[in-house]
N, C-alpha and C. Protein backbone atom coordinates (compact mmCIF):
# COMPACT_ATOMS: atom_id res chain seq x y z
N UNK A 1 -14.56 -35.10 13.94
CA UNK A 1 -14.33 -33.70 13.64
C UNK A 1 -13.87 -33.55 12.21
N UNK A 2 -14.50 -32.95 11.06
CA UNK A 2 -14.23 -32.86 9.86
C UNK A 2 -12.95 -32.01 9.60
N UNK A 3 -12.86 -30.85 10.37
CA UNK A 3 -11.78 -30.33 10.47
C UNK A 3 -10.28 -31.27 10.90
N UNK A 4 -10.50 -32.21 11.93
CA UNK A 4 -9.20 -32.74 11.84
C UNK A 4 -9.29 -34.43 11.06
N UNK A 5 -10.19 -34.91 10.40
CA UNK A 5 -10.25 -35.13 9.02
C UNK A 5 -9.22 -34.22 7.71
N UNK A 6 -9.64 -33.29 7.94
CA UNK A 6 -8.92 -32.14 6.45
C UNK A 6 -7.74 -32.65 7.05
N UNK A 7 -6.80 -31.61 8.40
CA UNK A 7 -6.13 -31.59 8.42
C UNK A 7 -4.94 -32.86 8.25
N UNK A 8 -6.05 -34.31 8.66
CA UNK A 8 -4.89 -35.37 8.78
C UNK A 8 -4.55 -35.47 7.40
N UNK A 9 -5.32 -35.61 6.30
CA UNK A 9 -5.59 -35.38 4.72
C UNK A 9 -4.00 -34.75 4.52
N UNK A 10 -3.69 -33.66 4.59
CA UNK A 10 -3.03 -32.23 4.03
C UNK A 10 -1.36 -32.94 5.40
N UNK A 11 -1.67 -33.32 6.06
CA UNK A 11 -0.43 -33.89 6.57
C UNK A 11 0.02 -34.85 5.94
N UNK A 12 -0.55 -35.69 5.32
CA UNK A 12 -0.27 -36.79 5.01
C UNK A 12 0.19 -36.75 3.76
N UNK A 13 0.19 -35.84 2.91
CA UNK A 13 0.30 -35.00 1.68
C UNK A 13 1.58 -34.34 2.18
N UNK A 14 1.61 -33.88 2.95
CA UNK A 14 2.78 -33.63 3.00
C UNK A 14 3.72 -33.82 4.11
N UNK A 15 3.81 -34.99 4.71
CA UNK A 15 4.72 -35.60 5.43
C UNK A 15 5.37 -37.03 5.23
N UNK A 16 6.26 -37.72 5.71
CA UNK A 16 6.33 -38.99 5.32
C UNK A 16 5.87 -40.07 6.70
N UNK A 17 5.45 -39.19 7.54
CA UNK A 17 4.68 -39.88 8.78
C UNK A 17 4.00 -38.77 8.76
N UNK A 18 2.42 -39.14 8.75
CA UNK A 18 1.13 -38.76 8.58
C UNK A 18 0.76 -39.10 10.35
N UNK A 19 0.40 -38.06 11.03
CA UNK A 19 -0.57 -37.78 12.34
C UNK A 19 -2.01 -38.51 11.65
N UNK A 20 -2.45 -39.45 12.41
CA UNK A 20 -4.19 -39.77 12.20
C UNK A 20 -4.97 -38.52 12.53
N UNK A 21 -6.03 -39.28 12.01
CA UNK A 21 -7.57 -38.18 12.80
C UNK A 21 -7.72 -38.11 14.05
N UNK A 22 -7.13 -38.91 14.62
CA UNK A 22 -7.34 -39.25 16.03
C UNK A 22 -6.26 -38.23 16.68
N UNK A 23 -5.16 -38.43 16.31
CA UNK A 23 -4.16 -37.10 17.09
C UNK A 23 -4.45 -35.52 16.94
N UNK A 24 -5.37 -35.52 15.25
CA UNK A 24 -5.80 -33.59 15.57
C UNK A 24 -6.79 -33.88 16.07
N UNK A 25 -7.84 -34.87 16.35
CA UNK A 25 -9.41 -34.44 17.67
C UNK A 25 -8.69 -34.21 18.31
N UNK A 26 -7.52 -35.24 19.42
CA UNK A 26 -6.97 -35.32 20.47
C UNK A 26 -6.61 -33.38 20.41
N UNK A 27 -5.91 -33.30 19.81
CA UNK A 27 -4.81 -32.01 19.76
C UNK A 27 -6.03 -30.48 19.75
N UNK A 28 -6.87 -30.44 19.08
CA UNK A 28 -8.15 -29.79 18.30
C UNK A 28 -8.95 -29.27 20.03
N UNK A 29 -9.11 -30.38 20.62
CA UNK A 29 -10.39 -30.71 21.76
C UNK A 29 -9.74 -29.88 22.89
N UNK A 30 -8.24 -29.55 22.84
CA UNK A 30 -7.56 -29.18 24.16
C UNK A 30 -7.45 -27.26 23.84
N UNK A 31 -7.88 -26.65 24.93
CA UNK A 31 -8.25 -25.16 25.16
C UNK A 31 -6.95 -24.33 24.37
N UNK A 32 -6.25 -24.89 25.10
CA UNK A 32 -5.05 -24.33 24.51
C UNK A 32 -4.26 -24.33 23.01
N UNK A 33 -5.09 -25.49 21.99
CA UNK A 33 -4.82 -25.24 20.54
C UNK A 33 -5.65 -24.58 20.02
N UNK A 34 -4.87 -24.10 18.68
CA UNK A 34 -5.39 -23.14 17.88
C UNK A 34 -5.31 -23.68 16.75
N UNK A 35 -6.12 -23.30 15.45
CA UNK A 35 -5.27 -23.08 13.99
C UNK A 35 -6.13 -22.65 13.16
N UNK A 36 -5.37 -22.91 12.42
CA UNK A 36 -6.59 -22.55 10.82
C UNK A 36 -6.06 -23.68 9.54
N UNK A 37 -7.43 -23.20 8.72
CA UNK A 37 -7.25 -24.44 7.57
C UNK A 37 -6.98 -22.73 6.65
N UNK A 38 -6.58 -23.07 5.23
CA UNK A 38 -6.45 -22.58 4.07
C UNK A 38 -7.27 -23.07 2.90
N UNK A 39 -8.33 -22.53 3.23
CA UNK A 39 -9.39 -23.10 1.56
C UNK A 39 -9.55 -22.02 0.74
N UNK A 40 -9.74 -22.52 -0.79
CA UNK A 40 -9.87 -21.67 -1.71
C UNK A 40 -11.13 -21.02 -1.74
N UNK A 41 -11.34 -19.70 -2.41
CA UNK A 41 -12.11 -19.19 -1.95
C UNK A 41 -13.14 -19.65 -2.48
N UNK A 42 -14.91 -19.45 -2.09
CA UNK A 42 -15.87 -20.17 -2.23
C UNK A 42 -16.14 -21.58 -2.31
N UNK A 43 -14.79 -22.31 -1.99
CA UNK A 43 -15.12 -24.02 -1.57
C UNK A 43 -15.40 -23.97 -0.20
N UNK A 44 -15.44 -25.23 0.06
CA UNK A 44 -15.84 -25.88 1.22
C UNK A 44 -14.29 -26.43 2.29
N UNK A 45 -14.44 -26.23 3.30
CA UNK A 45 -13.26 -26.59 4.09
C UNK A 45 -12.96 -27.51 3.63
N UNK A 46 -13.12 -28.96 3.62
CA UNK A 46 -12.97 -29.89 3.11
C UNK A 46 -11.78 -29.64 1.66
N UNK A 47 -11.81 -28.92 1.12
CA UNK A 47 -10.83 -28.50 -0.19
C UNK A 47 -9.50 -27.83 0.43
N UNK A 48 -9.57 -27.86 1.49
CA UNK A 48 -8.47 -26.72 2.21
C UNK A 48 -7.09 -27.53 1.80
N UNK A 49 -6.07 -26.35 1.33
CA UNK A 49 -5.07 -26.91 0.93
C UNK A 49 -3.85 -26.49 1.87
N UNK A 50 -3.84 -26.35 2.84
CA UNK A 50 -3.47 -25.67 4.08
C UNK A 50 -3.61 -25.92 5.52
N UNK A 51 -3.10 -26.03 6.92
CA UNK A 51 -3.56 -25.72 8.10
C UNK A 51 -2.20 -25.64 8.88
N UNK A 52 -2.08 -25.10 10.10
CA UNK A 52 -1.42 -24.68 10.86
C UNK A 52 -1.76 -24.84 11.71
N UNK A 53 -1.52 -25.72 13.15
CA UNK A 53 -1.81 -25.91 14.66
C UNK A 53 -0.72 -25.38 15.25
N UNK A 54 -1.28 -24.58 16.56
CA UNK A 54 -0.27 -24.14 17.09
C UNK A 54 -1.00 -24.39 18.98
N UNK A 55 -0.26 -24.60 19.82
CA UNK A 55 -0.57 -24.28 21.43
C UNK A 55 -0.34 -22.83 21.83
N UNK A 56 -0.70 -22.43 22.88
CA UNK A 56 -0.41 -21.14 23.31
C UNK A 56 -0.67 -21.23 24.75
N UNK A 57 0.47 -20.98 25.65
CA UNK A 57 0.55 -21.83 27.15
C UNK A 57 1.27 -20.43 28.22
N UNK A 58 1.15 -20.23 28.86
CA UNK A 58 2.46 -19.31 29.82
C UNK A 58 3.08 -18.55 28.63
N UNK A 59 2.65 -17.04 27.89
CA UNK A 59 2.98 -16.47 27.46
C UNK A 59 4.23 -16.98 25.80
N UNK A 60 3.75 -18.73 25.72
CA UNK A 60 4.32 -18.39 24.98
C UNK A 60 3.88 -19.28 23.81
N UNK A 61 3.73 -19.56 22.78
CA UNK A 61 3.33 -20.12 21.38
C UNK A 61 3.93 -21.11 20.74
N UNK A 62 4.00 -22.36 20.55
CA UNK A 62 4.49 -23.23 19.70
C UNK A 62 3.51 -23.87 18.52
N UNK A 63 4.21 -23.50 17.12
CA UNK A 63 3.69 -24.65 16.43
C UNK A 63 3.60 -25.81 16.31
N UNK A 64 2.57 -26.48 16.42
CA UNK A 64 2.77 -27.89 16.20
C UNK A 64 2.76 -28.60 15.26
N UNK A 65 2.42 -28.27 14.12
CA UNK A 65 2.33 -28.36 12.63
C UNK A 65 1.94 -27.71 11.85
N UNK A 66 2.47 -27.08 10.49
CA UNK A 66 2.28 -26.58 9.70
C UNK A 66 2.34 -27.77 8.12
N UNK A 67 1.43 -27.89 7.77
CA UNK A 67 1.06 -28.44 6.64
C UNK A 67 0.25 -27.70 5.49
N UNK A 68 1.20 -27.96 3.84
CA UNK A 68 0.55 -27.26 2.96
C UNK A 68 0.91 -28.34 1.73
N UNK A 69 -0.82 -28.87 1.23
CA UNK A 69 -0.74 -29.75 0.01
C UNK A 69 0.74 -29.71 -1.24
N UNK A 70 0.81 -30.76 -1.72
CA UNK A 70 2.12 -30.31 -2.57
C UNK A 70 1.87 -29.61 -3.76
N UNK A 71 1.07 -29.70 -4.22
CA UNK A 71 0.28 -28.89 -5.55
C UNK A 71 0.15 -27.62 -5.42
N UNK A 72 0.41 -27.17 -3.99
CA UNK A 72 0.01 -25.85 -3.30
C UNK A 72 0.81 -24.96 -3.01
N UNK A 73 2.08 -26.06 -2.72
CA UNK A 73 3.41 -25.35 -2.17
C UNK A 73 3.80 -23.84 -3.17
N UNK A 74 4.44 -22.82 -2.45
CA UNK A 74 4.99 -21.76 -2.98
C UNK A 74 4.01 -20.77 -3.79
N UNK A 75 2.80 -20.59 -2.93
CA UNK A 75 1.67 -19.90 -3.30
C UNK A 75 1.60 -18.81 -2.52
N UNK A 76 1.85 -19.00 -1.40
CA UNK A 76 1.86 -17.97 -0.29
C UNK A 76 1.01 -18.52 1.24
N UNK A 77 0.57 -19.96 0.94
CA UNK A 77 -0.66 -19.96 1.73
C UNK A 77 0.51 -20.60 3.29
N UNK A 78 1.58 -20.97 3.31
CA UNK A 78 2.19 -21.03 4.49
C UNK A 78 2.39 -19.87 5.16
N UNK A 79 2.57 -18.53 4.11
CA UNK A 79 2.78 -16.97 4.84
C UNK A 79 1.58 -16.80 5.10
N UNK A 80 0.92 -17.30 5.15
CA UNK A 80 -0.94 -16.31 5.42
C UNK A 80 -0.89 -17.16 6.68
N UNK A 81 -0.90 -18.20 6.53
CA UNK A 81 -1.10 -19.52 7.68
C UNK A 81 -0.21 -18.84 8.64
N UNK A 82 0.66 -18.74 8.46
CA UNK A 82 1.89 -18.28 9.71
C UNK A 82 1.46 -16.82 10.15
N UNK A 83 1.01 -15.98 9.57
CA UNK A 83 0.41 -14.79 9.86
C UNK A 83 -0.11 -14.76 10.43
N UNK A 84 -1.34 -15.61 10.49
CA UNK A 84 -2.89 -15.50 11.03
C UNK A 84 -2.33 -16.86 12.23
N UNK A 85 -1.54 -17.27 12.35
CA UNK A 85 -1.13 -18.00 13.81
C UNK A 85 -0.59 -17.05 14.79
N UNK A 86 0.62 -16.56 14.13
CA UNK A 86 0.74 -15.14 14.89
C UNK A 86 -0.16 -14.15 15.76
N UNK A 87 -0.60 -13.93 14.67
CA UNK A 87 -1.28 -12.61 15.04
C UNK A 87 -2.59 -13.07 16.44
N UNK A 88 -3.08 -14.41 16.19
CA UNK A 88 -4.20 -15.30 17.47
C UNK A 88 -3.16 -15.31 18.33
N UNK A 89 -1.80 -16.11 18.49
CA UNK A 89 -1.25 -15.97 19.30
C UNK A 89 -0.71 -14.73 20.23
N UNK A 90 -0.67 -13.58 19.72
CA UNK A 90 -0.59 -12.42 20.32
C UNK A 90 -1.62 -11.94 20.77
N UNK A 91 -2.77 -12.45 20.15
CA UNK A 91 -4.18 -12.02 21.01
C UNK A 91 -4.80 -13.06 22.21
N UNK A 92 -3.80 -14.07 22.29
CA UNK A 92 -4.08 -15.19 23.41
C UNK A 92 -3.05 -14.70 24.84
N UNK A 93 -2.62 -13.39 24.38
CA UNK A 93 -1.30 -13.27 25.24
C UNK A 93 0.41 -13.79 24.94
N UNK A 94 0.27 -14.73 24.25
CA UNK A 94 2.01 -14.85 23.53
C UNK A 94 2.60 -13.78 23.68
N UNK A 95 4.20 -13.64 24.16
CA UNK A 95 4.49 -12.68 23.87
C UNK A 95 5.89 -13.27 23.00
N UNK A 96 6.20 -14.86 22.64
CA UNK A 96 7.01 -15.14 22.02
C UNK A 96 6.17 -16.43 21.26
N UNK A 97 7.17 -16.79 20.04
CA UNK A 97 6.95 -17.96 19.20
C UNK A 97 7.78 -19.10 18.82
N UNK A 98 8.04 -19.94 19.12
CA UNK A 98 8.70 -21.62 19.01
C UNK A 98 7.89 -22.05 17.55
N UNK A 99 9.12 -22.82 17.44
CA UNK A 99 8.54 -23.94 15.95
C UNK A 99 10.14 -24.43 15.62
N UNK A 100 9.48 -26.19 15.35
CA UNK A 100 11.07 -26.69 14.62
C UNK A 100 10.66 -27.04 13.14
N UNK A 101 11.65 -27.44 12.52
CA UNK A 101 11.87 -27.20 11.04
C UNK A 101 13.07 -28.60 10.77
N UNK A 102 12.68 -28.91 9.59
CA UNK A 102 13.81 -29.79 9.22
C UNK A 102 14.91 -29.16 8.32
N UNK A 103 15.89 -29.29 9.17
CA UNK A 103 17.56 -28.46 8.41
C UNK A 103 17.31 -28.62 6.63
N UNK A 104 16.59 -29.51 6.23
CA UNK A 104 16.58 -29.58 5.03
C UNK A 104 15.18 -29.08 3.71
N UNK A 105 13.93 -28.30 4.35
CA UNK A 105 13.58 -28.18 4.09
C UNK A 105 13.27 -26.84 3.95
N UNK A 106 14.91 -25.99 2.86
CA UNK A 106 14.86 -25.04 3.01
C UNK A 106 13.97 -23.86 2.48
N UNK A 107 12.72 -24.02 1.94
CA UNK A 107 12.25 -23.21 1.50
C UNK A 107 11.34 -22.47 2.99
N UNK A 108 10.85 -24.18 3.99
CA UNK A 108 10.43 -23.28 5.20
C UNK A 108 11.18 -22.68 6.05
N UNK A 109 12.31 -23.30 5.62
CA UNK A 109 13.52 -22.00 6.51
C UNK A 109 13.37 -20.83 6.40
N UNK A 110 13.55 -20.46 4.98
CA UNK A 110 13.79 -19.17 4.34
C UNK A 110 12.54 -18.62 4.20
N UNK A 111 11.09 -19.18 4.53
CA UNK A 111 9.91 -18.63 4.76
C UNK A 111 10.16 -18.11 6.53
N UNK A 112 10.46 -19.07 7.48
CA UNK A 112 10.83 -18.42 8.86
C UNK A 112 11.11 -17.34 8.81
N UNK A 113 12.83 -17.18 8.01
CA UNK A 113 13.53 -15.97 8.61
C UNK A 113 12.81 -14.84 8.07
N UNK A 114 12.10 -15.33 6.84
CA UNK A 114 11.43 -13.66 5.97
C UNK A 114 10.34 -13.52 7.18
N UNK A 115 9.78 -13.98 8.43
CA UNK A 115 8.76 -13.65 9.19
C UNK A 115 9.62 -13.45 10.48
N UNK A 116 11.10 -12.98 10.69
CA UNK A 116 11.68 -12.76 11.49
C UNK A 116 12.30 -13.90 12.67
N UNK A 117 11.71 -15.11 12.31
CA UNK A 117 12.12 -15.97 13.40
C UNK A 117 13.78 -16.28 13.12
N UNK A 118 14.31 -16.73 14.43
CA UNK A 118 15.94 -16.65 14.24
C UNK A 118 16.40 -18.39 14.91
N UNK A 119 17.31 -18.41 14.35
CA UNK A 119 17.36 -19.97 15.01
C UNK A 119 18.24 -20.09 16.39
N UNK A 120 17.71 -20.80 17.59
CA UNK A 120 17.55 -20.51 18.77
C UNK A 120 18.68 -21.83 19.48
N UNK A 121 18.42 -22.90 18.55
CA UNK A 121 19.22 -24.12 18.63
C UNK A 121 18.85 -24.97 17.88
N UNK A 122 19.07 -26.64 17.95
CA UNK A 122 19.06 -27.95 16.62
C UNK A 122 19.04 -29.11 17.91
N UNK A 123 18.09 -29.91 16.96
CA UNK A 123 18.07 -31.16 17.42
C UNK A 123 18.48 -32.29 17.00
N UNK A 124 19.55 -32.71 16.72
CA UNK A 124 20.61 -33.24 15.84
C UNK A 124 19.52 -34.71 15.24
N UNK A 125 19.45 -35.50 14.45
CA UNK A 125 19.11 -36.36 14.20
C UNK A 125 17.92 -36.76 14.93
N UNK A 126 16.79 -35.45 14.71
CA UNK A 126 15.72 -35.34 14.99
C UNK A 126 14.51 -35.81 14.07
N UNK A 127 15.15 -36.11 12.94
CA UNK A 127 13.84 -36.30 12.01
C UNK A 127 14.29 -37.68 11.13
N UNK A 128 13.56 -38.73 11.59
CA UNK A 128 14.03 -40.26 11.05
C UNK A 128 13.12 -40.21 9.56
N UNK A 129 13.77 -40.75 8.79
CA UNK A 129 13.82 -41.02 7.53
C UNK A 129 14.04 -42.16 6.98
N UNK A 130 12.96 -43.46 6.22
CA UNK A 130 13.15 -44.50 5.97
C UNK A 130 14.18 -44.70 4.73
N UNK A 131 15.18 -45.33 5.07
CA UNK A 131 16.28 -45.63 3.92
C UNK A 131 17.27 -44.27 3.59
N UNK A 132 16.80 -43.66 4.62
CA UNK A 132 17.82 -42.27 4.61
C UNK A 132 18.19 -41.55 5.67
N UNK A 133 19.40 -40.84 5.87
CA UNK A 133 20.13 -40.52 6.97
C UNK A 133 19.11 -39.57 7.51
N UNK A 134 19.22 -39.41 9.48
CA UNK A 134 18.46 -38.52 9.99
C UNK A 134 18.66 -37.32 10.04
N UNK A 135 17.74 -36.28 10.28
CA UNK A 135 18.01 -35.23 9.65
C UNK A 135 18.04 -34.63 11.02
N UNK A 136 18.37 -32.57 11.21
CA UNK A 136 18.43 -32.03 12.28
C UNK A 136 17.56 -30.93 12.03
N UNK A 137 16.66 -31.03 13.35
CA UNK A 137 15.18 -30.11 13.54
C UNK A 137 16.13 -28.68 13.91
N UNK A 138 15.86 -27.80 13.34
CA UNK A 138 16.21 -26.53 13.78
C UNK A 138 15.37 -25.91 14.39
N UNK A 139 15.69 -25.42 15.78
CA UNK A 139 14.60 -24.80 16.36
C UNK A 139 14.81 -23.45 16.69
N UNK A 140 13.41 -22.72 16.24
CA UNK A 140 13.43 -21.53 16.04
C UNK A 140 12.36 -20.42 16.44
N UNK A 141 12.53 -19.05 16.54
CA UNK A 141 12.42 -18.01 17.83
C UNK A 141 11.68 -17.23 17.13
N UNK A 142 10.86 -16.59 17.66
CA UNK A 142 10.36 -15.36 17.11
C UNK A 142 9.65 -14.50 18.43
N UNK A 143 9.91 -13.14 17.98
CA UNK A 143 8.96 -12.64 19.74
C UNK A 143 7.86 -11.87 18.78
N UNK A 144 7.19 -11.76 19.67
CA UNK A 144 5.53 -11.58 19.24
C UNK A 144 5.32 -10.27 19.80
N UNK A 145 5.80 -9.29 20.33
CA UNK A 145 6.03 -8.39 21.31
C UNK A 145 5.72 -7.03 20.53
């Protein structure tokens, strides 16, 4: 699947544990995921500097990753991405939204709360880090309603 090709690409760019190709077919193939890529305009998916997977199950929506190239960051294309997850998820029936976050990566924090999500609880030493202390997943709410 070229699409979860891109996406493992754009994770791996921006994570320090990279999902294979093999976990977005796996993730991609099942009814219940969704997402989108972010390509510039008139390229080819393949250029996408962007994507967002999300599930949508019993009324309610979780992201499962949001990834945006580093060259890319602070463009807007995580607010479009998060938009256009939204807005499918409310048309799948969602009537709420889940997603965790690393306590330290505050710019997607402060992208959350500007899209209304509120923090719901933390997963203390949720996010392992080689040669550095673990970090805490904040997990966070939004209703779709």
């Amino acid at each position: 699947m070229k699409d979860a090709r891109t996406a493992s690409r754009i994770h791996g760019e921006a994570f320090s544990r990279a999902w294979g190709d093999g976990e977005f077919e796996s993730l991609i193939s099942q009814q219940s995921v969704f997402g989108f890529l972010a390509c510039p305009e008139g390229r080819s998916r393949d250029a996408a500097a962007g994507f967002v997977l999300c599930r949508e199950a019993a009324g309610e929506a979780e992201i499962l990753s949001i990834g945006i190239s580093p060259k890319q960051r602070r463009a807007g294309l995580g607010w479009r991405l998060m938009r256009s997850a939204m807005q499918e998820a409310r048309r799948r029936g969602a009537e709420e939204m889940f997603l965790e976050v690393d306590e330290t990566n505050l710019a997607a924090v402060q992208m959350y709360r500007r899209l209304d999500f509120v923090q719901v609880g933390e997963r203390r030493a949720y996010y392992a880090r080689e040669g550095a202390p673990s970090t805490t997943a904040l997990v966070m709410r939004r209703d779709l309603r």
